[in-house]
Protein backbone atom coordinates (compact mmCIF):
# COMPACT_ATOMS: atom_id res chain seq x y z
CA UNK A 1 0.00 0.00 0.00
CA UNK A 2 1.05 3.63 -0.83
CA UNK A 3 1.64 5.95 1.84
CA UNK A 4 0.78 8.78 0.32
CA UNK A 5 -1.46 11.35 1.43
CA UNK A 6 -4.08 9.52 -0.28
CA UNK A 7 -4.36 6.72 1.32
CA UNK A 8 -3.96 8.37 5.08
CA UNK A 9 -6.97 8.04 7.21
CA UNK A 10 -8.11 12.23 7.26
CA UNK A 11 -7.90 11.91 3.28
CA UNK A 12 -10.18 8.97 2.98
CA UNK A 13 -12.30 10.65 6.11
CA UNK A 14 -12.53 14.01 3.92
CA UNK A 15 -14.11 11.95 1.07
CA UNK A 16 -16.73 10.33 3.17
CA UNK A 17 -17.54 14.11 4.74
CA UNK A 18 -18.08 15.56 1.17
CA UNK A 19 -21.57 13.91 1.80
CA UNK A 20 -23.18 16.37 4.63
CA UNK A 21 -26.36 14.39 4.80
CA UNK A 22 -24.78 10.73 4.79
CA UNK A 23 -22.33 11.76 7.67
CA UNK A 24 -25.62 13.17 9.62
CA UNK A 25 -27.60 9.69 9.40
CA UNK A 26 -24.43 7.73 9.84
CA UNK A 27 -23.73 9.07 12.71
CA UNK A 28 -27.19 9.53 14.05
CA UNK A 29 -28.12 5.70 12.90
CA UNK A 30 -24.72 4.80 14.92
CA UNK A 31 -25.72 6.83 17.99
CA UNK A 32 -28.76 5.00 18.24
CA UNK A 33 -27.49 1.53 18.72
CA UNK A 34 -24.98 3.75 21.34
CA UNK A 35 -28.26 4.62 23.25
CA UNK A 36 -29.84 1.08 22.92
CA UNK A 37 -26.93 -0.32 24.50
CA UNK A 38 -27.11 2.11 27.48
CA UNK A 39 -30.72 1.35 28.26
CA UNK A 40 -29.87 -2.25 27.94
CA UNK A 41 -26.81 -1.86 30.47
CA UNK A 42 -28.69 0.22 32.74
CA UNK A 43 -31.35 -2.68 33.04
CA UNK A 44 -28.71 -4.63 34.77
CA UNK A 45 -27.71 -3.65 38.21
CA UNK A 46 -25.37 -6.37 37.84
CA UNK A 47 -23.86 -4.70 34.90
CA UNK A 48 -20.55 -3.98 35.97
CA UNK A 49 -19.75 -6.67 38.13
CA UNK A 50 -20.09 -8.70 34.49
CA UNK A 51 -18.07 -6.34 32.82
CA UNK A 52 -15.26 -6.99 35.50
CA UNK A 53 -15.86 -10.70 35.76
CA UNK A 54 -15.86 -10.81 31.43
CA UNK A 55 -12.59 -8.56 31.67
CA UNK A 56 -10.88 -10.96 34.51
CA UNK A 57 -12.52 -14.01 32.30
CA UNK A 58 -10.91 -13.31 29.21
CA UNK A 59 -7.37 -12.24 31.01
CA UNK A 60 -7.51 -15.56 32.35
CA UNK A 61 -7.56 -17.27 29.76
CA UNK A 62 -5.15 -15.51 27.45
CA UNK A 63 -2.71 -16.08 30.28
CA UNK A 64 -3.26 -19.41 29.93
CA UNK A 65 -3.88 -19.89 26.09
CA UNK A 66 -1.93 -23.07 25.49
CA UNK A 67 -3.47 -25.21 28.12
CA UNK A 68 -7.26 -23.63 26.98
CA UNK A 69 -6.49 -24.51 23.48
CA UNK A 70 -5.36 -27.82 23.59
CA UNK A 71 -8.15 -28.60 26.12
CA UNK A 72 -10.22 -27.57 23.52
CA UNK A 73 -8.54 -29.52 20.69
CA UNK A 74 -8.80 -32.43 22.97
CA UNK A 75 -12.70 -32.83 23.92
CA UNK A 76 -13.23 -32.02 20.44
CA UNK A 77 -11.55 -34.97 18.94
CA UNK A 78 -13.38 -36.82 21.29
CA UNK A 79 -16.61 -35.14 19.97
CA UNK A 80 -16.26 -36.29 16.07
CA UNK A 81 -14.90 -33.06 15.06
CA UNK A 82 -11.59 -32.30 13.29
CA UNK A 83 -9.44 -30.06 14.44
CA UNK A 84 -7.00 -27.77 12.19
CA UNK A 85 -4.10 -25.10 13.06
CA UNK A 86 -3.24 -22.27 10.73
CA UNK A 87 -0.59 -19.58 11.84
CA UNK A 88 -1.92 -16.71 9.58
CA UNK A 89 -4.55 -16.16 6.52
CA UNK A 90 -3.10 -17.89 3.94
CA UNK A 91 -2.74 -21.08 5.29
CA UNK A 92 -6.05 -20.50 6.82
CA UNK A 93 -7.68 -20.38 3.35
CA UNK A 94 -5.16 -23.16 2.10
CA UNK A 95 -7.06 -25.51 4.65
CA UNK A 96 -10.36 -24.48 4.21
CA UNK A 97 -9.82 -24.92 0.37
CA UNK A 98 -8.47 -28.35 0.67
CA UNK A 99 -11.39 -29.96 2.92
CA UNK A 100 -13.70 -28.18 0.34
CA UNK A 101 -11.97 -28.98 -2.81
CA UNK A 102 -11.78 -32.95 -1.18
CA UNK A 103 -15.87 -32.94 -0.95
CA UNK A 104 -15.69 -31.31 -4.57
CA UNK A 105 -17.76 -28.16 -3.07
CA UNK A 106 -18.92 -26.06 -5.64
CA UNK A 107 -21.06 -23.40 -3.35
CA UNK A 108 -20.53 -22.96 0.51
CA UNK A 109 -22.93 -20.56 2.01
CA UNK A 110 -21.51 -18.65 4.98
CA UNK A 111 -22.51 -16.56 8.36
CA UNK A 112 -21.03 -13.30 9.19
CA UNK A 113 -16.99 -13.91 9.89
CA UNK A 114 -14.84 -11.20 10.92
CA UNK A 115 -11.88 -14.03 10.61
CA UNK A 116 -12.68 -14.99 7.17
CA UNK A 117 -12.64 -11.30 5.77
CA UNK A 118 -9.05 -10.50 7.61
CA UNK A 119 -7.87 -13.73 5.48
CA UNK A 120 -9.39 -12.43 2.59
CA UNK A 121 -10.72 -15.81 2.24
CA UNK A 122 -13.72 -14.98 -0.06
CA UNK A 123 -11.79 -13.81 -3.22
CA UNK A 124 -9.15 -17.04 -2.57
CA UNK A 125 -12.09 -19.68 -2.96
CA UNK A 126 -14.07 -17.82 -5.74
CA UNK A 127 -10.42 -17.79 -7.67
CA UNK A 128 -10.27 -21.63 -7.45
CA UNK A 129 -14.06 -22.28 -8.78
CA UNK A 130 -15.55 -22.52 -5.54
CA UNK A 131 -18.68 -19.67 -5.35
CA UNK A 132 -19.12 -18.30 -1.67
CA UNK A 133 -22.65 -16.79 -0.56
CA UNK A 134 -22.35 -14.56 2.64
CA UNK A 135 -26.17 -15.25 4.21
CA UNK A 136 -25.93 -12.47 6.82
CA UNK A 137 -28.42 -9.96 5.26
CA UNK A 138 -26.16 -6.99 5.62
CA UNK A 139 -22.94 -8.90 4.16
CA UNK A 140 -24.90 -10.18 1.24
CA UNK A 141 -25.89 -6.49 0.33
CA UNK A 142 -22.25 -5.60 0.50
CA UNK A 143 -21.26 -8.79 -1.04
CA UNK A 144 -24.01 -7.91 -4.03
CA UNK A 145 -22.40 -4.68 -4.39
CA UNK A 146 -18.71 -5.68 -4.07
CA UNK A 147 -17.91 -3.81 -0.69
CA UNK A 148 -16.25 -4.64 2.28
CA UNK A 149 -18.29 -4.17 5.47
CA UNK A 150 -17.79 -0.88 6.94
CA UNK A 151 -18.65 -2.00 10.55
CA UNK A 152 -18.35 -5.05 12.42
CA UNK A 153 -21.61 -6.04 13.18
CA UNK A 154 -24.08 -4.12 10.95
CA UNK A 155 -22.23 -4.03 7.85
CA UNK A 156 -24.13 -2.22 5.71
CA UNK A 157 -24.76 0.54 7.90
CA UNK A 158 -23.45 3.23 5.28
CA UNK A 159 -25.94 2.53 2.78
CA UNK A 160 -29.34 3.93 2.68
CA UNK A 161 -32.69 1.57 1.80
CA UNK A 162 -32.93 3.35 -1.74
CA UNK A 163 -29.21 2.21 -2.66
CA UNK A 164 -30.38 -1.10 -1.47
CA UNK A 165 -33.73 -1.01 -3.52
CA UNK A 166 -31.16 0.00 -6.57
CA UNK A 167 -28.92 -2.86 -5.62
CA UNK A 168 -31.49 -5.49 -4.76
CA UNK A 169 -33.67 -4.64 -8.35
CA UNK A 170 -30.34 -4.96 -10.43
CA UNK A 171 -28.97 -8.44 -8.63
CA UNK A 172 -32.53 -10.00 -7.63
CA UNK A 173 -34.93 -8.48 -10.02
CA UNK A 174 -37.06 -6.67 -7.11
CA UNK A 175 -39.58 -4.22 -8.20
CA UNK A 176 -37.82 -0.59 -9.52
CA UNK A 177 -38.05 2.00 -7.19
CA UNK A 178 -39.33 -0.31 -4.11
CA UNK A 179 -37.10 0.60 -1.03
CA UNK A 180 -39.46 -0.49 1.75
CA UNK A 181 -37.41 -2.21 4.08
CA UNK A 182 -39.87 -5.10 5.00
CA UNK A 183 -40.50 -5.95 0.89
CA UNK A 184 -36.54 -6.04 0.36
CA UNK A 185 -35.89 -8.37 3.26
CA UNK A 186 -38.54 -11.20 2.15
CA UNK A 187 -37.23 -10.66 -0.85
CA UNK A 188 -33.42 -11.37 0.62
CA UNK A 189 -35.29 -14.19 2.39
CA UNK A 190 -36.41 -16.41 -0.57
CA UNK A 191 -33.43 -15.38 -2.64
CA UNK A 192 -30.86 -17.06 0.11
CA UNK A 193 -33.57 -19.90 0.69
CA UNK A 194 -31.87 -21.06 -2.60
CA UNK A 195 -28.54 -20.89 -1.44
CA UNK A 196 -29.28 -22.52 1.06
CA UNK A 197 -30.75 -25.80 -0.22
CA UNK A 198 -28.03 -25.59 -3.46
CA UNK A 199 -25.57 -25.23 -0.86
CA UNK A 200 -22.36 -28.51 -0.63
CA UNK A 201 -21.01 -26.98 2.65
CA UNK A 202 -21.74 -24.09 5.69
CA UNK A 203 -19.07 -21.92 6.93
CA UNK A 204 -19.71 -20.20 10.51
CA UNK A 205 -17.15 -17.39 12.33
CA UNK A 206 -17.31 -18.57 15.86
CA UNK A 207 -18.16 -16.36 19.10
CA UNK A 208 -17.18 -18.76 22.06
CA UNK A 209 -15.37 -21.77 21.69
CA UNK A 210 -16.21 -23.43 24.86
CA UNK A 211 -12.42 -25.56 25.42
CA UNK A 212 -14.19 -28.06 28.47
CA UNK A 213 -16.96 -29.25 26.00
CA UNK A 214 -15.37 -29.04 22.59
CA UNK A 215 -18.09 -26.74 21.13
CA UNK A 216 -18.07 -23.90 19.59
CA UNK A 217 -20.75 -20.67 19.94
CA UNK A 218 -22.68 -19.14 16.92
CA UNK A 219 -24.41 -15.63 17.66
CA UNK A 220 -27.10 -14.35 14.90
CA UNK A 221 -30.10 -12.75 15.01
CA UNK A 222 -31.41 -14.16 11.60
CA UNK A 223 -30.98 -17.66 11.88
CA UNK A 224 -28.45 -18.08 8.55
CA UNK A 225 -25.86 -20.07 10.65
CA UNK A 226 -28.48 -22.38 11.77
CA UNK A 227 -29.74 -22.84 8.27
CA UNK A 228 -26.22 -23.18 7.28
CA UNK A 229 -25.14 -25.90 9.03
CA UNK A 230 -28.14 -28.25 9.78
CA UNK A 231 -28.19 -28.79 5.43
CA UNK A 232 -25.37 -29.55 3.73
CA UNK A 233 -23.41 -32.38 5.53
CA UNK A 234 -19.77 -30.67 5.83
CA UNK A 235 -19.66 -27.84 7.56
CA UNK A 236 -16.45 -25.34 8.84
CA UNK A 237 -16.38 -22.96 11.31
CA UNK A 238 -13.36 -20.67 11.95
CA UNK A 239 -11.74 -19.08 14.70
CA UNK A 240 -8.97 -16.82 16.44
CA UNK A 241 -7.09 -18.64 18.84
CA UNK A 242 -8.45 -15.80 21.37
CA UNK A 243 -11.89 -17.11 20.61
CA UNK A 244 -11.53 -19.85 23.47
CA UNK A 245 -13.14 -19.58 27.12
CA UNK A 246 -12.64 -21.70 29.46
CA UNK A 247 -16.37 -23.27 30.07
CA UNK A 248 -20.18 -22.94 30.01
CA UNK A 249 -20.47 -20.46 32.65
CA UNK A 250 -17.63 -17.98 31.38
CA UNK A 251 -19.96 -18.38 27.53
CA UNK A 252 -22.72 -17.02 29.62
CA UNK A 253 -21.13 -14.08 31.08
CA UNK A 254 -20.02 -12.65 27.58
CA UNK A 255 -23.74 -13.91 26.12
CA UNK A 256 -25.28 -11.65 28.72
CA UNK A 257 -23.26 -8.51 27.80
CA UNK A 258 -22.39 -9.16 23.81
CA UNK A 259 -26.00 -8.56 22.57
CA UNK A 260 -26.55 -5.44 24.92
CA UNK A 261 -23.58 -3.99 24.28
CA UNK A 262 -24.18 -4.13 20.24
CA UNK A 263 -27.58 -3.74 19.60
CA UNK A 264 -29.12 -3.50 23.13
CA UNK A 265 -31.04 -7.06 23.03
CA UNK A 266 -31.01 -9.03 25.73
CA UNK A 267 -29.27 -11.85 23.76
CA UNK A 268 -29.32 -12.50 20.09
CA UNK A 269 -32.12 -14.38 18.69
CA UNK A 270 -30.37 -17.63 18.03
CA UNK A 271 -27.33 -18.65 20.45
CA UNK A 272 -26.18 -21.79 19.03
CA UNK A 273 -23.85 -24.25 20.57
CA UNK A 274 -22.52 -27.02 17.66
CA UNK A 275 -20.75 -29.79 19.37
CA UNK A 276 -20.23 -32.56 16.88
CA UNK A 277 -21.10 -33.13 13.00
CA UNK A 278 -24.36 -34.55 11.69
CA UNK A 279 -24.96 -38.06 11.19
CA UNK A 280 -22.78 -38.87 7.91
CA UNK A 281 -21.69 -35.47 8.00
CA UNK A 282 -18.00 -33.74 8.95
CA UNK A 283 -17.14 -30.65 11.34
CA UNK A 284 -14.28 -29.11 11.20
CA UNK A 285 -12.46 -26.13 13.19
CA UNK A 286 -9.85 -24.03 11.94
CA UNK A 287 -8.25 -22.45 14.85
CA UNK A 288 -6.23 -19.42 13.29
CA UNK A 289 -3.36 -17.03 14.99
CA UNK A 290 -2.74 -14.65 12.35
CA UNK A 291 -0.64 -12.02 14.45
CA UNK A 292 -2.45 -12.66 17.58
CA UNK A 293 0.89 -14.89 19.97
CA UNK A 294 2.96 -11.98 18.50
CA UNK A 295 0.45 -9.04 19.86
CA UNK A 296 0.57 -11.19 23.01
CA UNK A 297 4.17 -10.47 23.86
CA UNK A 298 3.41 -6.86 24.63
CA UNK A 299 1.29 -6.27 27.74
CA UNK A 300 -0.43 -3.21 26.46
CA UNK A 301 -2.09 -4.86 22.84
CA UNK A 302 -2.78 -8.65 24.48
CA UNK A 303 -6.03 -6.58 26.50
CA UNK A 304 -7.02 -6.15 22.64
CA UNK A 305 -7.30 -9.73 22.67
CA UNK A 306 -10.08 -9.64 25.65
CA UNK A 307 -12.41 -8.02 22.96
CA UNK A 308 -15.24 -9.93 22.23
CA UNK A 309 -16.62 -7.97 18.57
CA UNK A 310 -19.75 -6.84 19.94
CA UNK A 311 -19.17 -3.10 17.70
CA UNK A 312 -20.38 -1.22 20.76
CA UNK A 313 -17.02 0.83 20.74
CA UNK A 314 -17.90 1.88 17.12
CA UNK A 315 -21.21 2.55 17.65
CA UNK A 316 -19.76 5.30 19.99
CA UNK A 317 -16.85 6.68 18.28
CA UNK A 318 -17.00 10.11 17.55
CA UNK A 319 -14.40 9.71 14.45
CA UNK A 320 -15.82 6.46 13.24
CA UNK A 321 -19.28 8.12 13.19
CA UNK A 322 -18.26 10.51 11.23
CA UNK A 323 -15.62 9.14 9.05
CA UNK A 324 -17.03 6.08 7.94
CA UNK A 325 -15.68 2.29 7.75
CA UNK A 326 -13.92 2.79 4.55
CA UNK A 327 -11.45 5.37 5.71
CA UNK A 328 -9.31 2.94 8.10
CA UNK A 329 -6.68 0.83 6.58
CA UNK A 330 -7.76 -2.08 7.51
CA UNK A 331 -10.34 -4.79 7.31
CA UNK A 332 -12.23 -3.87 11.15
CA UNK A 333 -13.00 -0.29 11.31
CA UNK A 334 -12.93 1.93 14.41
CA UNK A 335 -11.23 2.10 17.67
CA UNK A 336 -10.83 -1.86 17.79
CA UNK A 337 -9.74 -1.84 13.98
CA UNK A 338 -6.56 0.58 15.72
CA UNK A 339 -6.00 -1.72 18.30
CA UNK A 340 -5.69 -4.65 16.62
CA UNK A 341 -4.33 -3.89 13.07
CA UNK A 342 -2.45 -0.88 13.45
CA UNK A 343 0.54 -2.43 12.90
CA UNK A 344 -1.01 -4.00 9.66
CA UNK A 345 -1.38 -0.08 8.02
CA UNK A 346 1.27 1.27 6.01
CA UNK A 347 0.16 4.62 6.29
CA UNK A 348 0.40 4.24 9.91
CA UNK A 349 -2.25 6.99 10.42
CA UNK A 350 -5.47 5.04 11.86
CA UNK A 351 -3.52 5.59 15.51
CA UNK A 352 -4.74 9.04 14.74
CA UNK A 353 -8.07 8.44 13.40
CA UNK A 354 -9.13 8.92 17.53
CA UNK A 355 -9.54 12.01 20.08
CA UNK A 356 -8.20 9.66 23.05
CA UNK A 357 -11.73 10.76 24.59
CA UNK A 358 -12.16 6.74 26.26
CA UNK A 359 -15.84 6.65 25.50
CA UNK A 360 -14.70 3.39 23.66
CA UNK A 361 -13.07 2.18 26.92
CA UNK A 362 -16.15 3.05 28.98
CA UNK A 363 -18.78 0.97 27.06
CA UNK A 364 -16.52 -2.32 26.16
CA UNK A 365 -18.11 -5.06 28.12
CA UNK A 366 -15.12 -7.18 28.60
CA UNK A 367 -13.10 -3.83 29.53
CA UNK A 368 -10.70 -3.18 26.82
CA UNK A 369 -8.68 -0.10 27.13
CA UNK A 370 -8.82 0.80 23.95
CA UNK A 371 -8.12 4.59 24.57
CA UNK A 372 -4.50 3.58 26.36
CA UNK A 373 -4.41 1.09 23.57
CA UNK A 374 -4.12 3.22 20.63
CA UNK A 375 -2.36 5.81 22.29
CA UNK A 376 0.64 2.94 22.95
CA UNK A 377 0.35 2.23 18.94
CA UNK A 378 1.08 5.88 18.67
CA UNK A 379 4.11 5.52 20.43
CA UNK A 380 4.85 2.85 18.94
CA UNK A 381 5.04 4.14 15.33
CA UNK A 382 6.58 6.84 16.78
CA UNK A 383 9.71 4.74 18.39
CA UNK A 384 9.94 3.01 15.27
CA UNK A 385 10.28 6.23 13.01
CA UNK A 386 7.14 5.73 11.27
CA UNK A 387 5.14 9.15 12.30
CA UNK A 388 2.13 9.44 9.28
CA UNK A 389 2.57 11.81 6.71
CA UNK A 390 2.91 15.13 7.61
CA UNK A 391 3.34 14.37 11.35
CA UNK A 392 6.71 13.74 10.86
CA UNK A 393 7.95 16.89 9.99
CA UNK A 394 5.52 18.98 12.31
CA UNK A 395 5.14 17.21 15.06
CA UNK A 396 8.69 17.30 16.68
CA UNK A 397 8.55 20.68 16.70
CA UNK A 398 4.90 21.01 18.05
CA UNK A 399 6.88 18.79 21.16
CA UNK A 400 9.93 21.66 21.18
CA UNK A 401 7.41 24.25 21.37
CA UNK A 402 5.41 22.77 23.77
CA UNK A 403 8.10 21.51 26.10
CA UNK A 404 9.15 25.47 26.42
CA UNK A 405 6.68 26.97 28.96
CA UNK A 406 8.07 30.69 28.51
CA UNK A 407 7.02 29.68 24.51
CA UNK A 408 3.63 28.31 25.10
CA UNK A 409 2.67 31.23 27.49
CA UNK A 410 4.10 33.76 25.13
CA UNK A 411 1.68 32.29 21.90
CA UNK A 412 -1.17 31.71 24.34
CA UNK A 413 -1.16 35.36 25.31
CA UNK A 414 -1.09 36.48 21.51
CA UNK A 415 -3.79 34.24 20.66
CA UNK A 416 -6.42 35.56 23.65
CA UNK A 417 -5.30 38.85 22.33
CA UNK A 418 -5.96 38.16 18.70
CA UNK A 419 -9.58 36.51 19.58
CA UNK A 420 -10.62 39.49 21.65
CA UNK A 421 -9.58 42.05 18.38
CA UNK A 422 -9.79 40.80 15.13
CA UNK A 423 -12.73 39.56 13.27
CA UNK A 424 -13.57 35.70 13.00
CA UNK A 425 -13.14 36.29 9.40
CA UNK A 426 -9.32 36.99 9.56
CA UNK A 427 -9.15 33.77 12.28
CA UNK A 428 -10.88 31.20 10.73
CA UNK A 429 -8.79 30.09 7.90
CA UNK A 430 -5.72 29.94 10.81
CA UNK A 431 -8.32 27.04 12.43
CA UNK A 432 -8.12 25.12 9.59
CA UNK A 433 -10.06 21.85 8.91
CA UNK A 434 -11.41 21.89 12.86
CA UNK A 435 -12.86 25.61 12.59
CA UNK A 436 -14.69 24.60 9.41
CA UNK A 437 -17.26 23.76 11.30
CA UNK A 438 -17.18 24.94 14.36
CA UNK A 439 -17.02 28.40 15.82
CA UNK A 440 -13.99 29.89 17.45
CA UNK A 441 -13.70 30.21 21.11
CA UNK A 442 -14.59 33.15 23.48
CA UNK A 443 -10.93 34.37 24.50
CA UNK A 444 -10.88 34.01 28.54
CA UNK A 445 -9.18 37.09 30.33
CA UNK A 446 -6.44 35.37 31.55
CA UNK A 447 -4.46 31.62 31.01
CA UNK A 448 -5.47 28.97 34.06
CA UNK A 449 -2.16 29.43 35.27
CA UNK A 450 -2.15 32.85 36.20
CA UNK A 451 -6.14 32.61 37.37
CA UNK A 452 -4.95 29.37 39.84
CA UNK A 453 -2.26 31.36 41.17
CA UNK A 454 -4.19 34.68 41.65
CA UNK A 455 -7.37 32.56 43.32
CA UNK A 456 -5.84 29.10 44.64
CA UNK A 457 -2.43 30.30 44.84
């Protein structure tokens, strides 16, 4: 990837804002799943004591990952089900190929994966003949229209219904014009019935894996997994190796919180536990690391590890609201897309798609702190010489300048002066991109300095 001033996150984030309007609903649609969630946690007096427990949980266990994994591996051998290793993408989708292309699978129909689209496994099977339906509503809209998803768990947030009604006319013949979001999801429905029963295999992501039973945990809302993997006789399901808890009751924790947290339901509609293969049929598990032992070595990104995808830290994200999925350099968007593939973007900007305000932090229900996170990225990047463009001509001297006090008191006089004579007219275009739209500041009389020492002093 270029690191050009193209591809750096407040580029792509200036594209997405040329659209007023789409920024407003975004961000309003986004805000309202934020609010949902509240209402849902607030229900709970319990609430934080499961946040802490779900945070202590998930520590737990990635303290004691081998022993969890192989514990896992281990009951479920015993439970008919094959077990596979992959240490990154590739040989992820090198597996899953192979057990497909022995069945001679022509068509797999899949639930929504977060794992699968950091392998970029779609585009690897459809190069080698094999034709892969995503059956989550929202990824088959983006799949129709040959997008990404742009969040996490509703990934077709950016779009409006009438792009959809567009979309769903072209690809499934629905009546022009009809955007009337009960028509277009019956007629979703009966067009992914079809995959369904055409389907040779099923391909889940995986919420829980559950290492004392050897089963692994399905959340969706619409059923597809379900449909998915009680027809065709082979079916896959892949996972993170920090997908793992130890047992039943540390599944229910993070099933009480995950729903709330992303949507504000008490639980998703269909919670499904698979623990063996049909009769005739084959399971497999493809247990993938992928960059997750290495992010495990530093203290700071493992807690990324704790996080459990509900989206809740997007849905409150004052950048990602307003800069859209597409504007991150990389395949998760948002304040967990920083924490956990900043080192994957070669613009290294996304540490800087964030205000450090913590409202991320304060709503993760397994306690991530994503805030301290991404600020240890920036440093990071910063260590490594590998400031974003622009920043790393500017910003040592913004640290010079700052470091001086007799300098920062000097400009901060000038500037309470200048706000106090001259028009906002001759100040604004100093503001740049951040006065745009906002108006500039009343100028106090005096710096906090001088008023602590004259009143507190």
């Amino acid at each position: 990837m270029s690191t050009s001033k193209s591809n750096v996150h407040a580029h792509k984030a200036e594209i997405f804002c040329k659209d007023e309007s789409r920024v407003d609903w975004h961000s309003k649609a986004l805000w309202m799943l934020r609010e949902k969630r509240d209402r849902a946690a607030g229900s709970l007096p319990e609430w934080e004591q499961l946040r802490q427990i779900g945070s202590e949980m998930k520590l737990h266990t990635l303290t004691h990952l081998t022993e969890y994994l192989e514990e896992f591996e281990k009951n479920c051998t015993a439970n008919n089900i094959k077990v596979h290793w992959a240490k990154d993408g590739a040989e992820h989708n090198k597996i899953v190929h192979q057990i497909l292309a022995k069945h001679q699978v022509k068509k797999v129909v899949k639930s929504k994966s977060m794992l699968t689209e950091e392998c970029h496994m779609n585009p690897y099977l459809e190069d080698r003949g094999i034709e892969v339906i995503d059956t989550d509503l929202g990824e088959r809209i983006i799949q129709l229209a040959k997008m990404p998803p742009s969040h996490i768990v509703v990934p077709a947030i950016h779009m409006k219904k009438e792009e959809v009604g567009d979309l769903f006319h072209e690809k499934l013949g629905t009546d022009a014009g009809a955007s009337d979001p009960l028509y277009l999801t019956r007629a979703a429905r009966r067009h992914l019935r079809e995959q369904f029963l055409s389907a040779d295999a099923a391909m889940t992501g995986v919420n829980m894996a559950v290492a004392d039973k050897g089963a692994v945990v399905v959340c969706t809302n619409e059923g597809n997994a379900d449909m998915g993997a009680n027809l065709p006789k082979l079916q896959l399901h892949s996972m993170g190796i920090d997908k793992v808890v130890p047992d039943l009751d540390s599944a229910a924790v993070l099933l009480r919180t995950l729903a709330r947290n992303a949507t504000g339901q008490p639980i998703t509609t269909y919670s499904s536990f698979y623990r063996g293969p049909q009769q005739g049929g084959e399971m497999h598990v493809i247990i993938v690391d992928n960059g997750r032992t290495e992010m495990l070595k530093d203290k700071i990104l493992a807690e990324s590890l704790k996080c459990i995808r509900c989206g809740g830290c997007l849905n409150t994200c004052p950048v990602y609201r307003r800069s859209g999925g597409y504007s991150y350099n990389y395949t998760i968007p948002g304040p967990i897309g920083i924490a956990v593939g900043a080192q994957n973007d070669d613009t290294n900007s996304i540490p800087w798609a964030c205000t450090l305000c913590g409202s991320c932090s304060y709503v993760c229900p397994t306690k991530v702190p994503l805030d301290k996170i991404i600020h240890h990225h920036r440093r990071l990047k910063s260590e490594a010489g590998k400031l974003p463009y622009g920043k790393s001509s500017y910003m040592p001297l913004v640290g010079k300048f700052m470091a001086s006090e007799t300098a920062l008191n000097c400009s901060m006089g000038i500037a309470r002066t200048a706000l106090k004579i001259l028009p906002g007219s001759v100040l604004k275009p100093f503001s740049g991109a951040w006065g745009k739209y906002r108006e500039l500041p009343v100028a106090p009389n005096s710096s906090f300095e001088a008023w602590f020492k004259k009143n507190r002093g």
